[in-house]
Protein backbone atom coordinates (compact mmCIF):
# COMPACT_ATOMS: atom_id res chain seq x y z
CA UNK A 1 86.12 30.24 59.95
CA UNK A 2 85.03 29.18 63.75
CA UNK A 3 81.85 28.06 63.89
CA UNK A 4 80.84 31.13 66.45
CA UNK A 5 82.52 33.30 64.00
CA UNK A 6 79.04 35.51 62.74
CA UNK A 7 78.70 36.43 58.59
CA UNK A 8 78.80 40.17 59.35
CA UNK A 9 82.29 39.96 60.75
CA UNK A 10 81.56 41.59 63.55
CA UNK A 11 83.41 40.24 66.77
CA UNK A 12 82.92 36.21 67.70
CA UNK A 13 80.74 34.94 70.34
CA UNK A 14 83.85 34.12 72.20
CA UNK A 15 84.84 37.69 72.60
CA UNK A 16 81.37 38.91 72.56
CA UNK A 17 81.03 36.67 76.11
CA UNK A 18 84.35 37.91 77.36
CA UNK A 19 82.94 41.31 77.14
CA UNK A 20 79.88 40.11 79.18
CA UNK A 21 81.71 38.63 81.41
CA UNK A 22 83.24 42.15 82.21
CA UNK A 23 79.35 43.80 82.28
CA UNK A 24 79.31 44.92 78.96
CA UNK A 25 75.68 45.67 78.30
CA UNK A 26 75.88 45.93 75.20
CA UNK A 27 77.86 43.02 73.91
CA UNK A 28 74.87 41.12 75.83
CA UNK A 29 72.36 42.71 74.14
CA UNK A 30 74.34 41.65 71.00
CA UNK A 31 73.97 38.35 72.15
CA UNK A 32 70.49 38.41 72.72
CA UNK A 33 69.71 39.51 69.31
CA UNK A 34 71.50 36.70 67.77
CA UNK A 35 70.47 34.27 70.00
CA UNK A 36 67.03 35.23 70.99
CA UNK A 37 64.27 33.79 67.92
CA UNK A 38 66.35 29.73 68.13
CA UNK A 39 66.30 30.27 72.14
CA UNK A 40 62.30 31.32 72.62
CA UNK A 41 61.13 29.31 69.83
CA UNK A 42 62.54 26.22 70.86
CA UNK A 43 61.10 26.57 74.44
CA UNK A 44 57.90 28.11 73.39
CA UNK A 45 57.34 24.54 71.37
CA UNK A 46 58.39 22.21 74.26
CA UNK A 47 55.79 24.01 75.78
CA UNK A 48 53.24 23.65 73.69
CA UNK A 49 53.00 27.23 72.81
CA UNK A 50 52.45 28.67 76.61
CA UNK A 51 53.93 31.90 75.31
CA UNK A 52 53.97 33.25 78.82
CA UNK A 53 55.50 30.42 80.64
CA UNK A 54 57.76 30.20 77.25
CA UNK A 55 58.79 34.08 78.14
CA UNK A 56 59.59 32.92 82.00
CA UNK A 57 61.90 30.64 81.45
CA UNK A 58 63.91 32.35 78.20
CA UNK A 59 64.02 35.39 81.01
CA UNK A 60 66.02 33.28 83.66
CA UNK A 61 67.77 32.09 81.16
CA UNK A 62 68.97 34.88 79.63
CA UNK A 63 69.87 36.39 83.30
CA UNK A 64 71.72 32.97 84.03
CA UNK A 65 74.08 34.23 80.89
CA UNK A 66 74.80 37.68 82.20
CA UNK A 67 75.45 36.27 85.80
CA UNK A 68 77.52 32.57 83.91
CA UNK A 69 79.32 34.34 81.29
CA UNK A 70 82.53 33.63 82.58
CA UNK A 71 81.60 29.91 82.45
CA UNK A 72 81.01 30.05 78.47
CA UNK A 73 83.84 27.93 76.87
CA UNK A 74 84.04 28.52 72.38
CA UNK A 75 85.96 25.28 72.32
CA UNK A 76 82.90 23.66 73.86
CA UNK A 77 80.43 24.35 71.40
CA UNK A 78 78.42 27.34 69.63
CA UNK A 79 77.10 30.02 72.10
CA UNK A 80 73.42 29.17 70.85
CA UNK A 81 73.97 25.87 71.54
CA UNK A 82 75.01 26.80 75.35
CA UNK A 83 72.56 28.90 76.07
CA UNK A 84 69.46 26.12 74.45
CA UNK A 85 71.55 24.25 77.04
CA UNK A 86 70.46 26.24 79.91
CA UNK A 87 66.64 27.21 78.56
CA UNK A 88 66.44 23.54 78.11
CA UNK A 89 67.15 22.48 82.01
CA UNK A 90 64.88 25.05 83.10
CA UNK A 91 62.24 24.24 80.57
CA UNK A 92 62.17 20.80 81.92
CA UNK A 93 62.25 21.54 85.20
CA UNK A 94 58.99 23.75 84.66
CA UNK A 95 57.20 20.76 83.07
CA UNK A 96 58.12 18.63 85.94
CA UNK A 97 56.50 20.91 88.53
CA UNK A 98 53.66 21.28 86.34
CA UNK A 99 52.68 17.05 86.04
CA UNK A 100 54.28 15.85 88.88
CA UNK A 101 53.37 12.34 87.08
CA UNK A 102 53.06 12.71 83.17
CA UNK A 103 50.58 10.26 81.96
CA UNK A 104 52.02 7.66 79.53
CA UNK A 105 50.66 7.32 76.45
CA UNK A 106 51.45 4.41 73.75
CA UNK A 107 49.60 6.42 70.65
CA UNK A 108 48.31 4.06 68.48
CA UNK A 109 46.01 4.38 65.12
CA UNK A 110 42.24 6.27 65.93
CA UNK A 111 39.21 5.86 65.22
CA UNK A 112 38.90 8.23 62.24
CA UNK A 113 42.17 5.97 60.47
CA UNK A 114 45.11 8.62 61.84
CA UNK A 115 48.07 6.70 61.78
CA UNK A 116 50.38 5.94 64.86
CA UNK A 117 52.52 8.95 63.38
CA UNK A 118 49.72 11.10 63.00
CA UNK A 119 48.45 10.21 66.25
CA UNK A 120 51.74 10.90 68.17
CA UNK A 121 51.97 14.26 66.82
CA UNK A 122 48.12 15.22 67.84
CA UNK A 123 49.04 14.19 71.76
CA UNK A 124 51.94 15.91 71.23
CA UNK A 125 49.99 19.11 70.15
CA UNK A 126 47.78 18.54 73.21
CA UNK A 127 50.52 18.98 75.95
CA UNK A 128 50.29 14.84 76.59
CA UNK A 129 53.64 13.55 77.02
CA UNK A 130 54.08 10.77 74.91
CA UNK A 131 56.49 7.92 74.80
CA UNK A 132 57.13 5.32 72.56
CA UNK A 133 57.53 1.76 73.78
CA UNK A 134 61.49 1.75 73.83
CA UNK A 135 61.05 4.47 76.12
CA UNK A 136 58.14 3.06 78.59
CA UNK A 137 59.68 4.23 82.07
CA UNK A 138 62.16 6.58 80.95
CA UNK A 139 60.72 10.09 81.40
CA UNK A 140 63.99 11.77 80.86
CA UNK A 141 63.96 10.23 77.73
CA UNK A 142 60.50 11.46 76.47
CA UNK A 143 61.59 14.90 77.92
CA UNK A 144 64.60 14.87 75.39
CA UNK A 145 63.09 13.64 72.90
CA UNK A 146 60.14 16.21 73.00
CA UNK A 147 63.31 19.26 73.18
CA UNK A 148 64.59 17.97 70.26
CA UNK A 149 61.79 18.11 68.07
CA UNK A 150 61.06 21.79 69.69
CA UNK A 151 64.68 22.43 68.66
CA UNK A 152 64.70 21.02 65.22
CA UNK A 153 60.90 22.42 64.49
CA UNK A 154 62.00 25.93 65.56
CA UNK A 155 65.30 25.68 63.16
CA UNK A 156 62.59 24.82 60.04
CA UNK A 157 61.50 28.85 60.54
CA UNK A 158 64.72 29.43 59.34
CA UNK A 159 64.24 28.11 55.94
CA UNK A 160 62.53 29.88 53.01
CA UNK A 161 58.47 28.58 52.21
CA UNK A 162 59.83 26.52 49.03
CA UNK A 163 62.49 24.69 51.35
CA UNK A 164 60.20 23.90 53.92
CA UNK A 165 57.78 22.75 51.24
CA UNK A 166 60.17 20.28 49.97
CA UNK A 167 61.38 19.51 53.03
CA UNK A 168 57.48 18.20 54.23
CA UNK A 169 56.66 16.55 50.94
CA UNK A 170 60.15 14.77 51.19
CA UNK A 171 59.85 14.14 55.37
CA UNK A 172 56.22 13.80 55.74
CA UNK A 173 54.91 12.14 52.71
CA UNK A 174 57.56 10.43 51.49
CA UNK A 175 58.28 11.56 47.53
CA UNK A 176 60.99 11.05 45.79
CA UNK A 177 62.66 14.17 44.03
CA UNK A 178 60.74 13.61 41.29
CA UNK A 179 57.86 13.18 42.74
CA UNK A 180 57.88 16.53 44.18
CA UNK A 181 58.95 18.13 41.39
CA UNK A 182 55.49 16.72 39.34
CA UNK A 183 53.65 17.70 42.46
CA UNK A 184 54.83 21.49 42.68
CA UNK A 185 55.03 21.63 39.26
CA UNK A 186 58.83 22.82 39.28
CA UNK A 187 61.76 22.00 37.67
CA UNK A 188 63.33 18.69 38.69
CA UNK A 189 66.73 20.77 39.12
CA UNK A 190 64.58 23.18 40.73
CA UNK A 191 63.53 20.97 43.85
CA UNK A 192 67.57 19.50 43.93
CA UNK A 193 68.89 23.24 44.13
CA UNK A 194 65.85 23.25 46.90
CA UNK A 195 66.53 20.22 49.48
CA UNK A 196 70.13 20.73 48.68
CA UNK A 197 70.04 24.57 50.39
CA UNK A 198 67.61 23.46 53.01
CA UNK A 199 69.65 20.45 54.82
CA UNK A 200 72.74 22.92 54.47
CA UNK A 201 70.73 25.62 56.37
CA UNK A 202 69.86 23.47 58.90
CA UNK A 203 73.22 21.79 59.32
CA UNK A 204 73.89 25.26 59.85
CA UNK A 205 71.39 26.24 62.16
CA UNK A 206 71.87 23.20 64.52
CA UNK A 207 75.69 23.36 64.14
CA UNK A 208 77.03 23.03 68.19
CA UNK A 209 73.45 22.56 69.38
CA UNK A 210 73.50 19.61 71.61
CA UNK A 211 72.45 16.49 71.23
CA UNK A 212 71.17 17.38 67.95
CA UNK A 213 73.06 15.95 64.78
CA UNK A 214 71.01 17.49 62.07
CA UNK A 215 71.45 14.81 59.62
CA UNK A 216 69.18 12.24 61.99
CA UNK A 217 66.34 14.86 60.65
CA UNK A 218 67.28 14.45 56.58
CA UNK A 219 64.93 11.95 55.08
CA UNK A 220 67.14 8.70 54.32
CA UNK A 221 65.80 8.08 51.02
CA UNK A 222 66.29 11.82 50.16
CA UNK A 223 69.37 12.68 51.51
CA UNK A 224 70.71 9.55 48.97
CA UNK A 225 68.78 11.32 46.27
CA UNK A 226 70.23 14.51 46.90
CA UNK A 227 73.62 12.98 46.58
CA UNK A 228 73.15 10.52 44.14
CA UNK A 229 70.77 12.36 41.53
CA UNK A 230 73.62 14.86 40.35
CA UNK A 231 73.99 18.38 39.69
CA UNK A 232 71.06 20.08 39.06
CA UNK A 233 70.17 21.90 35.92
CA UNK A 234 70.60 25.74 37.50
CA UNK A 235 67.11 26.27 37.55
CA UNK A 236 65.66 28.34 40.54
């Protein structure tokens, strides 16, 4: 199967494009709807949850594809990932003519004991760009950097609560399987079957996205686990 090829075997994004190419209004609404919750979440994150300047942008970009689709190539990637493509240079843009200069941050720990982690992700929440010190004078970097995250944190909504769940005890605080397991109180095989399903969805939902490679967001310690531990014991 192609990788724009859709589970309800309705028509590929290749064709679906063609059509919109030829003003088929309904093919584009098609591709709206399948497009629409990974396009506006992503941007509504990079912009710190501006719903309104989130709603903007995903509108010119969504008018670039009915006025582009001729330009949309399947052997160049996954029409999602094209059209994040297109929110994402407008998205950018718009933060550029809103801070002409972004301030510069180097987060370090605060005064209440956050950690530099923790206190990377609270600038982050307040609309500071922030860079690390590998990227001190690259703004294009931080920019990037920040679209990922928006990306990746807008693919987690596609995961069920429980794989989230393990997915932040795993990420965030650092268990082992194991350790989650004694922490939820589920079935080691349980919380296997779990992470196992969750870095397949994402794979899936960041498949032709670019610039992302979805395993970059797998913990290290627990994607060995996951292959390493065995086959779990069919609990659910």
């Amino acid at each position: 199967m192609t990788s724009d090829a859709h589970a309800d075997s309705g028509p590929t994004d290749g064709d679906l494009m063609a059509r919109v190419a030829a003003g088929d209004e309904a093919a584009f609404a098609l591709v709206y709807d399948r497009t629409i919750d990974a396009v506006f979440g992503s941007v509504v994150r990079f912009l710190n949850n501006d719903r309104e300047a989130a709603a903007d942008i995903v509108q010119e970009a969504y008018l670039a594809v009915w006025r582009q689709a001729d330009r949309y190539e399947p052997e160049s990637g996954s029409l999602k990932g094209w059209i994040l493509a297109i929110a994402r240079n407008r998205a950018i843009d718009r933060l550029r003519a809103a801070a002409r200069r972004p301030v510069i941050v180097h987060p370090s720990p605060t005064a209440d004991g956050a950690s530099e982690t923790e206190a990377e992700e609270r600038l982050f929440a307040s609309g500071r760009p922030v860079m690390t010190p590998s990227e001190d004078g690259d703004p294009e970097a931080t920019a990037a950097r920040r679209w990922l995250t928006a990306v990746v944190r807008s693919a987690l909504g596609g995961l069920s609560p429980q794989e989230r769940q393990v997915l932040a005890l795993a990420y965030d605080d650092g268990l082992s399987q194991s350790e989650i397991a004694a922490r939820l109180g589920w079935p080691l095989g349980t919380v296997k079957t779990r992470t196992r399903r969750a870095f397949s969805t994402l794979r899936s939902l960041l498949e032709g996205v670019p610039d992302v490679a979805p395993v970059a967001f797998v913990p290290p310690e627990a994607a060995a686990r996951a292959s390493v531990e065995g086959d779990d014991d069919g609990s659910r």
